[in-house]
Each structure stands twice: as C-alpha cells, then as structure tokens.
PDB file of N, CA and C in Angstrom:
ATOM      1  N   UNK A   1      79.984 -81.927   8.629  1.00  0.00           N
ATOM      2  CA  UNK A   1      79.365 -81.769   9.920  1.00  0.00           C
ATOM      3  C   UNK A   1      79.399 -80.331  10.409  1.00  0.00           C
ATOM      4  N   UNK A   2      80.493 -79.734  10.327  1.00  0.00           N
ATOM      5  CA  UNK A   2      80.199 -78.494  10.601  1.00  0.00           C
ATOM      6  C   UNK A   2      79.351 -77.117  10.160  1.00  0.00           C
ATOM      7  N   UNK A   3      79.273 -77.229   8.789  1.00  0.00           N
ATOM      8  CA  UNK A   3      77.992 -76.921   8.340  1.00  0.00           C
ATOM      9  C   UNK A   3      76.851 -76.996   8.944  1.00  0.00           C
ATOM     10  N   UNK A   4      76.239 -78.537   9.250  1.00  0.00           N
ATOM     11  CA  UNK A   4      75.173 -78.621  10.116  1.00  0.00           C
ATOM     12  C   UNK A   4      75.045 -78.012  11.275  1.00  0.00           C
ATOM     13  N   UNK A   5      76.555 -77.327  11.881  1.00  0.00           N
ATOM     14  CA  UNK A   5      75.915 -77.118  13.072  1.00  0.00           C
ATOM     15  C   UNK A   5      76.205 -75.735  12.727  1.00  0.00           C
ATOM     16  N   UNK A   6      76.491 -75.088  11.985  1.00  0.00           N
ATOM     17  CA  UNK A   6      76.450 -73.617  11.650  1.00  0.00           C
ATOM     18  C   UNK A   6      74.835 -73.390  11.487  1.00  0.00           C
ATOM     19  N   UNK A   7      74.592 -74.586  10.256  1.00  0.00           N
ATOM     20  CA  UNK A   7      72.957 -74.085   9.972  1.00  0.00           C
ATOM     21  C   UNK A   7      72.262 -74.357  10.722  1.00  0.00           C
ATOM     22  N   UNK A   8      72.050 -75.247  12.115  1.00  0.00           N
ATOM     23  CA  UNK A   8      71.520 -75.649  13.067  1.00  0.00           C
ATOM     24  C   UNK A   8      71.494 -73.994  14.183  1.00  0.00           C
ATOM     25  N   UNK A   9      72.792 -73.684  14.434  1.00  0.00           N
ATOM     26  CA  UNK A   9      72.690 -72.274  15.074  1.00  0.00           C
ATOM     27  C   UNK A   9      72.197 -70.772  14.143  1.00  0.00           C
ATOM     28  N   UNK A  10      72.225 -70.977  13.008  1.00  0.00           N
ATOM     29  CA  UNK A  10      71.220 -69.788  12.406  1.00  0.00           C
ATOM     30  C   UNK A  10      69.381 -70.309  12.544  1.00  0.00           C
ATOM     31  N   UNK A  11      69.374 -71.091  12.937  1.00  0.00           N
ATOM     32  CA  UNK A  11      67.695 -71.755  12.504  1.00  0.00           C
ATOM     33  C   UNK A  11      67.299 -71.122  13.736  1.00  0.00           C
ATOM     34  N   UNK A  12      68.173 -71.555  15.029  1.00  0.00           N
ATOM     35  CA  UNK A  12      67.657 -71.599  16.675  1.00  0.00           C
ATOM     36  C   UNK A  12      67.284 -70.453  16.775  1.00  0.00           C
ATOM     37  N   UNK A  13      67.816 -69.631  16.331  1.00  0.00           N
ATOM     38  CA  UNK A  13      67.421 -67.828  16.785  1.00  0.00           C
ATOM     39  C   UNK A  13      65.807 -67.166  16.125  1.00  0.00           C
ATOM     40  N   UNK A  14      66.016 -67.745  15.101  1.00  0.00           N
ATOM     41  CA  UNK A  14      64.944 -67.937  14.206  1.00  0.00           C
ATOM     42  C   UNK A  14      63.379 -68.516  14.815  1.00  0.00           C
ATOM     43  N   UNK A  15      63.434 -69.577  15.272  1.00  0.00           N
ATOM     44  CA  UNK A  15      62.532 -70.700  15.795  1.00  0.00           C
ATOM     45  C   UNK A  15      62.408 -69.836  16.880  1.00  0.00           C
ATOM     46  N   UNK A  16      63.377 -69.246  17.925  1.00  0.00           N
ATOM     47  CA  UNK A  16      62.906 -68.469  18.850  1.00  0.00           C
ATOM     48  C   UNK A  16      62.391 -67.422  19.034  1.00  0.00           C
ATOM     49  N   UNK A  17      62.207 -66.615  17.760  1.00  0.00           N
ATOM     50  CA  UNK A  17      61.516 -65.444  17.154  1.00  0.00           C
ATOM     51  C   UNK A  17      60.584 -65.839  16.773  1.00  0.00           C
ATOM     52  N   UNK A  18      60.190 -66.613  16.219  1.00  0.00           N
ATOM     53  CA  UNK A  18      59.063 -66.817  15.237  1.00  0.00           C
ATOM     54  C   UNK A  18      58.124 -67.383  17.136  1.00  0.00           C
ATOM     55  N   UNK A  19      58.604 -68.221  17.875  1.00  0.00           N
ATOM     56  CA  UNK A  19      57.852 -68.807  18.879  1.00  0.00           C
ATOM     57  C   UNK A  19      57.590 -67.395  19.817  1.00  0.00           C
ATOM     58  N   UNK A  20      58.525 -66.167  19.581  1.00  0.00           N
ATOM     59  CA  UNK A  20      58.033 -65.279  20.568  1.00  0.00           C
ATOM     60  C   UNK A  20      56.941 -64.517  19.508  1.00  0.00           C
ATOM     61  N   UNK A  21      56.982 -64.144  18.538  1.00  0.00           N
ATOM     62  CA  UNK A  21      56.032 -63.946  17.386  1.00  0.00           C
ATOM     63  C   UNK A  21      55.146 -64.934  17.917  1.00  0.00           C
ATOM     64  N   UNK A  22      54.686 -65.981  17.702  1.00  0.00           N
ATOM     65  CA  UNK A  22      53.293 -66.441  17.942  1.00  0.00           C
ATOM     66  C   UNK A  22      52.917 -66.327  19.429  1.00  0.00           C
ATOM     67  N   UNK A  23      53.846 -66.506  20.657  1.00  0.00           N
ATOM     68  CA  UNK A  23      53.508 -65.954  21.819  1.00  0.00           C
ATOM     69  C   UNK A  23      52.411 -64.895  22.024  1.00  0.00           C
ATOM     70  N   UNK A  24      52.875 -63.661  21.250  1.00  0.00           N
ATOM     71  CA  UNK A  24      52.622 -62.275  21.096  1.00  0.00           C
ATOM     72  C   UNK A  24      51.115 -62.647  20.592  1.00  0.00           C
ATOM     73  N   UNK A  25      51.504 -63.015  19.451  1.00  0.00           N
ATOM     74  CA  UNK A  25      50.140 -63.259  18.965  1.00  0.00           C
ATOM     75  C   UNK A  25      49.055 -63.633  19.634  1.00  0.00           C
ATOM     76  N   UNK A  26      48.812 -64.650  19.897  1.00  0.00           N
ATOM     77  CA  UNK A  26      48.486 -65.299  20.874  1.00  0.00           C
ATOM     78  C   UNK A  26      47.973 -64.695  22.231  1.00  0.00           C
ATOM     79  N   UNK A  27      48.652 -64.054  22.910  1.00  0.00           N
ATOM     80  CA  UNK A  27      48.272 -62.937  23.644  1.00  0.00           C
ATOM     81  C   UNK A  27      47.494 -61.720  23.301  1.00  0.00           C
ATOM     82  N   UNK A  28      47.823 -61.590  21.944  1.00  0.00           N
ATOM     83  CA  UNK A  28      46.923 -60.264  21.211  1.00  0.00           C
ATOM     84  C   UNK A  28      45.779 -60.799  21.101  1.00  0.00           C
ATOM     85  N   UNK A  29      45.189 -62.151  20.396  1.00  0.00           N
ATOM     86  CA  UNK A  29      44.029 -62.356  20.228  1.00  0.00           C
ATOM     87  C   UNK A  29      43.471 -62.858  21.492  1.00  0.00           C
ATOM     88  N   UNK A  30      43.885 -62.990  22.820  1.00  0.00           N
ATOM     89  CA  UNK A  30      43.281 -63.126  23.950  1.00  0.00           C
ATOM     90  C   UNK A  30      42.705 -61.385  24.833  1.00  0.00           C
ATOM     91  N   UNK A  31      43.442 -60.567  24.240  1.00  0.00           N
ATOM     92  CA  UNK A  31      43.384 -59.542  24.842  1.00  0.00           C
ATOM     93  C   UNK A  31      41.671 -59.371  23.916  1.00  0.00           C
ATOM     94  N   UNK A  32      42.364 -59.603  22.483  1.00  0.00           N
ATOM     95  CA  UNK A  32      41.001 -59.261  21.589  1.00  0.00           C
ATOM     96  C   UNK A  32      39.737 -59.401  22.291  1.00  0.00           C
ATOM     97  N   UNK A  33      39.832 -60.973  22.119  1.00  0.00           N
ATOM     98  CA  UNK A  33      38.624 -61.641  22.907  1.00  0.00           C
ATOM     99  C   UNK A  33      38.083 -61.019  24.564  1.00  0.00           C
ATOM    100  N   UNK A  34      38.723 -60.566  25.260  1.00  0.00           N
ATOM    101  CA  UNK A  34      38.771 -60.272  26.843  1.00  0.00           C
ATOM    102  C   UNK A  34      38.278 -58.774  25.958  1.00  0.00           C
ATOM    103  N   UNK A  35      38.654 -58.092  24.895  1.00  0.00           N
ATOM    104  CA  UNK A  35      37.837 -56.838  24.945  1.00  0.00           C
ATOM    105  C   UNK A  35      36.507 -56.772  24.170  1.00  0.00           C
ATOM    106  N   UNK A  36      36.566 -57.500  23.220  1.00  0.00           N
ATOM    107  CA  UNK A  36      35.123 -58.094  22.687  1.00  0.00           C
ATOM    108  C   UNK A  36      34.034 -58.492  23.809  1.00  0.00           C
ATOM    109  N   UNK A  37      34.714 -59.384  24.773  1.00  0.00           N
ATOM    110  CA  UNK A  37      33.480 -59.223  25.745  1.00  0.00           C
ATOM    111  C   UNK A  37      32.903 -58.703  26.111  1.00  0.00           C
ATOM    112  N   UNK A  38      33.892 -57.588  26.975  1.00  0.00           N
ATOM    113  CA  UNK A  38      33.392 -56.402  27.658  1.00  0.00           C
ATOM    114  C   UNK A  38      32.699 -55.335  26.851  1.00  0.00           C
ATOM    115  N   UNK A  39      32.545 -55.180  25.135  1.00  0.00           N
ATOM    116  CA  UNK A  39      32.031 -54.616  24.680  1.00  0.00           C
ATOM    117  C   UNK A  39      30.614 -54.529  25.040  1.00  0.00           C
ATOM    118  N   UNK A  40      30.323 -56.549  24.548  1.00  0.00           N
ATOM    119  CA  UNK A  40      29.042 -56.673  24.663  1.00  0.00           C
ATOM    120  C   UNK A  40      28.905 -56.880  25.817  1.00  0.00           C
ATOM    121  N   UNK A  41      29.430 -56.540  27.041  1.00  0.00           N
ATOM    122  CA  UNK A  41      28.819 -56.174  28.481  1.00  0.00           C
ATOM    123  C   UNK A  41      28.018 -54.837  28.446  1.00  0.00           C
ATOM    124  N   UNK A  42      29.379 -54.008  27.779  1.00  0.00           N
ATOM    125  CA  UNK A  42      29.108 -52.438  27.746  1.00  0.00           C
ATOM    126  C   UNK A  42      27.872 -51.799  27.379  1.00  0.00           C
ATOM    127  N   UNK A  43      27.754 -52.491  26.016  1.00  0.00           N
ATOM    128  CA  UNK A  43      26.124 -52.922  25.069  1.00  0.00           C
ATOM    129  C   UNK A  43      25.083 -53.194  25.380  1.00  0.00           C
ATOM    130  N   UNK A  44      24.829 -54.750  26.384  1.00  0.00           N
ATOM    131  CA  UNK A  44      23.715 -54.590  27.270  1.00  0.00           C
ATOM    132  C   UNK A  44      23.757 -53.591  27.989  1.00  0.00           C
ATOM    133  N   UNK A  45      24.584 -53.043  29.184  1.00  0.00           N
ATOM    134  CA  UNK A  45      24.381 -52.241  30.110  1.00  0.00           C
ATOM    135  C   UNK A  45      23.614 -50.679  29.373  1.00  0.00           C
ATOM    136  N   UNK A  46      24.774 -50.322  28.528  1.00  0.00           N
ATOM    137  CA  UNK A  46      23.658 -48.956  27.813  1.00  0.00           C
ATOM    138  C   UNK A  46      22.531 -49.391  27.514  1.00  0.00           C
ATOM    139  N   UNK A  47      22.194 -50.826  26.777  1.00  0.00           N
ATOM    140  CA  UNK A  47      20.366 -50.378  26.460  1.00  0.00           C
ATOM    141  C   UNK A  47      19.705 -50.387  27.460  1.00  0.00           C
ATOM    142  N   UNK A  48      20.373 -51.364  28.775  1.00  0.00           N
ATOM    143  CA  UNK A  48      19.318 -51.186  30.196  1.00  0.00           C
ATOM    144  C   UNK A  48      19.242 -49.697  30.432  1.00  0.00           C
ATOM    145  N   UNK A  49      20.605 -49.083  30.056  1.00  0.00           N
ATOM    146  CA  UNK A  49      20.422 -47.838  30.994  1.00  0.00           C
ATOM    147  C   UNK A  49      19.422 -46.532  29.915  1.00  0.00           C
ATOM    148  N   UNK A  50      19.067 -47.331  28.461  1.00  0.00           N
ATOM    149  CA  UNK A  50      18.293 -46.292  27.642  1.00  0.00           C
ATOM    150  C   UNK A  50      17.060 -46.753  28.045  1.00  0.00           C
ATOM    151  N   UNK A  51      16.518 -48.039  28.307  1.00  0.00           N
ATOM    152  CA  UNK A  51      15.194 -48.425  28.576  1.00  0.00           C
ATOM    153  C   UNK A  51      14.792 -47.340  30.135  1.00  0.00           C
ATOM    154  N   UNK A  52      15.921 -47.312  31.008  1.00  0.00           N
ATOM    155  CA  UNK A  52      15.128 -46.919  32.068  1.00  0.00           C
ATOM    156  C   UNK A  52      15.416 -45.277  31.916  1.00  0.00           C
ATOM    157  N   UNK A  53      16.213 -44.994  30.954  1.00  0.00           N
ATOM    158  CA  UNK A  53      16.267 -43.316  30.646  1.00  0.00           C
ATOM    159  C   UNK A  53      14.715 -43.339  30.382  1.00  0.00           C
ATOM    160  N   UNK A  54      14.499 -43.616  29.128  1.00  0.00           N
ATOM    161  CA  UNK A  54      13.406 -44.059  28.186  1.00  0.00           C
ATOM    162  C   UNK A  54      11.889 -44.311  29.125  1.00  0.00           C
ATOM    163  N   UNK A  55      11.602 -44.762  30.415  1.00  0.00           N
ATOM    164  CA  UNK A  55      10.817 -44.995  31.035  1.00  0.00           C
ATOM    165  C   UNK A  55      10.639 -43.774  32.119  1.00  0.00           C
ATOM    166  N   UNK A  56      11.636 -43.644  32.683  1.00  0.00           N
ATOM    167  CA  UNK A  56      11.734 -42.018  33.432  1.00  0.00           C
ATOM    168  C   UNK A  56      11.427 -40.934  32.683  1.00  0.00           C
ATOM    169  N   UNK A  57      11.329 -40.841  31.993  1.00  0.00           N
ATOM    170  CA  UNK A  57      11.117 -39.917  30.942  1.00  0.00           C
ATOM    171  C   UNK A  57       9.831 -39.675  30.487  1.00  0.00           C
ATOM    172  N   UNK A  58       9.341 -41.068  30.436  1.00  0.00           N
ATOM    173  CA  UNK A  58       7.848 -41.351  30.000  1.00  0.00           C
ATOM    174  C   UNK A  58       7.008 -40.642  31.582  1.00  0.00           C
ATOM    175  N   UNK A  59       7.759 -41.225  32.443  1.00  0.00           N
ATOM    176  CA  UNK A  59       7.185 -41.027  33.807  1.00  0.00           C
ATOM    177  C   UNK A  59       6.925 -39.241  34.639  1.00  0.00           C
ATOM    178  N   UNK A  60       8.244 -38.677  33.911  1.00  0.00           N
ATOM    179  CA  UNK A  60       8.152 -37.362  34.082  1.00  0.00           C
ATOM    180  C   UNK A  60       7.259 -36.390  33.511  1.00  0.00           C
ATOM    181  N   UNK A  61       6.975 -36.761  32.254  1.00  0.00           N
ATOM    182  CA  UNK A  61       6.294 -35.946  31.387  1.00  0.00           C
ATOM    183  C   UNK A  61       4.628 -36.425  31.790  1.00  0.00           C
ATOM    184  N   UNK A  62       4.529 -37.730  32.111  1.00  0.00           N
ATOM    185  CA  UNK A  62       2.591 -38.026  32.927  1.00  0.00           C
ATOM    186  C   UNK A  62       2.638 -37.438  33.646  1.00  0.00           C
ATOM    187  N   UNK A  63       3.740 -36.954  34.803  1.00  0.00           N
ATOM    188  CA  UNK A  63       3.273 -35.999  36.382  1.00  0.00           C
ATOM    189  C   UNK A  63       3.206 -35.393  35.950  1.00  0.00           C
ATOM    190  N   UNK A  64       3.860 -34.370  34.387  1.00  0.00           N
ATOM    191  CA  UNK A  64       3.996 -32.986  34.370  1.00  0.00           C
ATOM    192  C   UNK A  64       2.414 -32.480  33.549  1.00  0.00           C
ATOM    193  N   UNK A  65       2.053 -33.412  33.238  1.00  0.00           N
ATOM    194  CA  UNK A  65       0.832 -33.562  32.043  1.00  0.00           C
ATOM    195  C   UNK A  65      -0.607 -33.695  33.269  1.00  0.00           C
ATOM    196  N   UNK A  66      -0.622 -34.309  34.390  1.00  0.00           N
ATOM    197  CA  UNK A  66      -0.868 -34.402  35.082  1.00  0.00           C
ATOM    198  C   UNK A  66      -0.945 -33.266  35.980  1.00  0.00           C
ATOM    199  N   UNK A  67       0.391 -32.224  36.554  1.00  0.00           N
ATOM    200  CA  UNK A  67      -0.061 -30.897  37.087  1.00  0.00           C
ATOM    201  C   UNK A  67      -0.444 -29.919  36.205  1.00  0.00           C
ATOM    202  N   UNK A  68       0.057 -30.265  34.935  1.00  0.00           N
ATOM    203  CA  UNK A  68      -0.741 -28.907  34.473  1.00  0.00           C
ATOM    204  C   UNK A  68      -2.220 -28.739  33.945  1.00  0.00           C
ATOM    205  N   UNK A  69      -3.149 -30.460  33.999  1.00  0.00           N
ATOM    206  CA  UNK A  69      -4.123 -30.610  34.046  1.00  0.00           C
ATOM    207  C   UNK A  69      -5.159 -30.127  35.538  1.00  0.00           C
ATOM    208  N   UNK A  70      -4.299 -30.264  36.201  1.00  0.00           N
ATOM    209  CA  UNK A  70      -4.805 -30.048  38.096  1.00  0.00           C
ATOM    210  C   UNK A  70      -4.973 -28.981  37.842  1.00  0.00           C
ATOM    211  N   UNK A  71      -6.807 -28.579  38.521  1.00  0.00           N
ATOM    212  CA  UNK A  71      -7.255 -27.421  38.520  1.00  0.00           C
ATOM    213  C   UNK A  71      -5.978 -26.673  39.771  1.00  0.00           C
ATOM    214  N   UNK A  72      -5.708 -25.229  39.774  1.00  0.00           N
ATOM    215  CA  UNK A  72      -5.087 -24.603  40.506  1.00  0.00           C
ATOM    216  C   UNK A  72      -6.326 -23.908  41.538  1.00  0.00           C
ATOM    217  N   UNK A  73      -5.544 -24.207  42.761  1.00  0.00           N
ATOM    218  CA  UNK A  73      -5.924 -24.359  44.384  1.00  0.00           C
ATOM    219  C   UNK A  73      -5.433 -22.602  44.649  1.00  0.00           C
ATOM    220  N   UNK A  74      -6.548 -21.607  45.022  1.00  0.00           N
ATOM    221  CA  UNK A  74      -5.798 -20.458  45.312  1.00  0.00           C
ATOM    222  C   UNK A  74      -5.111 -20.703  46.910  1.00  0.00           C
ATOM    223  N   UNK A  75      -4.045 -20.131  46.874  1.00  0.00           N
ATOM    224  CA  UNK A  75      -3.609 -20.336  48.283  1.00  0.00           C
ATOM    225  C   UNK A  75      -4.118 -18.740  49.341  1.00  0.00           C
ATOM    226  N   UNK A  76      -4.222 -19.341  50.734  1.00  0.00           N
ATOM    227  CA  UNK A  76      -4.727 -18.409  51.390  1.00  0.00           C
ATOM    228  C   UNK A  76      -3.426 -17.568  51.759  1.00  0.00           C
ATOM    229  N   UNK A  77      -4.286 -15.855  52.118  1.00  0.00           N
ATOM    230  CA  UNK A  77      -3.359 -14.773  52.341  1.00  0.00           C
ATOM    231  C   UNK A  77      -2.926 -14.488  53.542  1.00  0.00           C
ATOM    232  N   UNK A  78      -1.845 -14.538  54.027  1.00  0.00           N
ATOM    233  CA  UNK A  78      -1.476 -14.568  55.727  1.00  0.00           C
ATOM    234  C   UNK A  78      -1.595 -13.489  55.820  1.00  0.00           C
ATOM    235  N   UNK A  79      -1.993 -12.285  55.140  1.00  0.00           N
ATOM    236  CA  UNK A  79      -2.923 -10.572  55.566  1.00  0.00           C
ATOM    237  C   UNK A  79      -1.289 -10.031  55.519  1.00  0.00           C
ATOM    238  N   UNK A  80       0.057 -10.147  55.148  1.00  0.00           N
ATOM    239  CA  UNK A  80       1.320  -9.954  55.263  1.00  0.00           C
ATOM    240  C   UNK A  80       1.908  -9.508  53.497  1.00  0.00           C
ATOM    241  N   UNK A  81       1.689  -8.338  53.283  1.00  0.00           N
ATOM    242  CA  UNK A  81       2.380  -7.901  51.477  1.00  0.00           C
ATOM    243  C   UNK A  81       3.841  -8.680  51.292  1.00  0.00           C
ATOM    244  N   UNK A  82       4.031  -8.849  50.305  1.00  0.00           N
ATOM    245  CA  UNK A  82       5.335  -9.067  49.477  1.00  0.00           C
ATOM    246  C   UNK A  82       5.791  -8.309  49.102  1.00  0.00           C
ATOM    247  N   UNK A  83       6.941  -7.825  49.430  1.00  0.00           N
ATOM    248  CA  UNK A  83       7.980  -6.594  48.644  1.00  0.00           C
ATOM    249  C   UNK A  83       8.740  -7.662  47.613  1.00  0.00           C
TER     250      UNK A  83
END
C-alpha cells in the first residue's frame, strides 16, 4: 500500500502540469483564432481602403485632364505692376 500512495503522489504533480500545459494551450489557440480574425478584418478594411485610394485617384487625374484641356481665360489687369 504504500507504494501506491508514493506512486499516486508522483502522478498528481504530473496530471497538474500536463492540465496547466493544455490550459496554456488552449488559450494559445484561442488567442490564435481572436488574431486570425482580426487579420481578415484588417484584409477587408485595406482593400476597401485600396478601392477608394484606387477611385480618388481615378477622380483626380479626370479634373486634372480636364483643366489642362480648359481653354485658358486671360485674366484682367488692375493697371497695378508686379515687382
């Protein structure tokens, strides 16, 4: 009998390592998952934010294509030189 309870108290320490070991674990692959998400949050959000780079862009270069097509308007002289 005493044996058993020698090998009974080497196991317990054991079982309680190994249960804080899978704890851990366990927590690691939740963290995983909680950052995997936010990746593919991260992921959509940049392509929204390349589509509307991507569209502003388009939009800047028609006004600019646009004034430099506009005949130029001479402006009138207030009769006053420029130094």
């Amino acid at each position: 009998m005493p044996r058993l309870v020698v090998l009974a108290l080497l196991l317990v320490p054991g079982a309680a390592a190994a249960q804080s070991v899978d704890a851990r674990l366990n927590e690691l692959q939740r963290s995983i998952a909680a950052l995997s998400q936010q990746i593919e949050q991260l992921k959509v959000q940049d392509q929204q934010l390349q589509q509307r780079m991507e569209k502003m862009q388009k939009g800047f270069e028609q006004r600019i294509e646009r004034l430099e097509k506009a005949p130029v308007k001479p402006t009138p002289r207030t009769g006053r030189s420029r130094h």
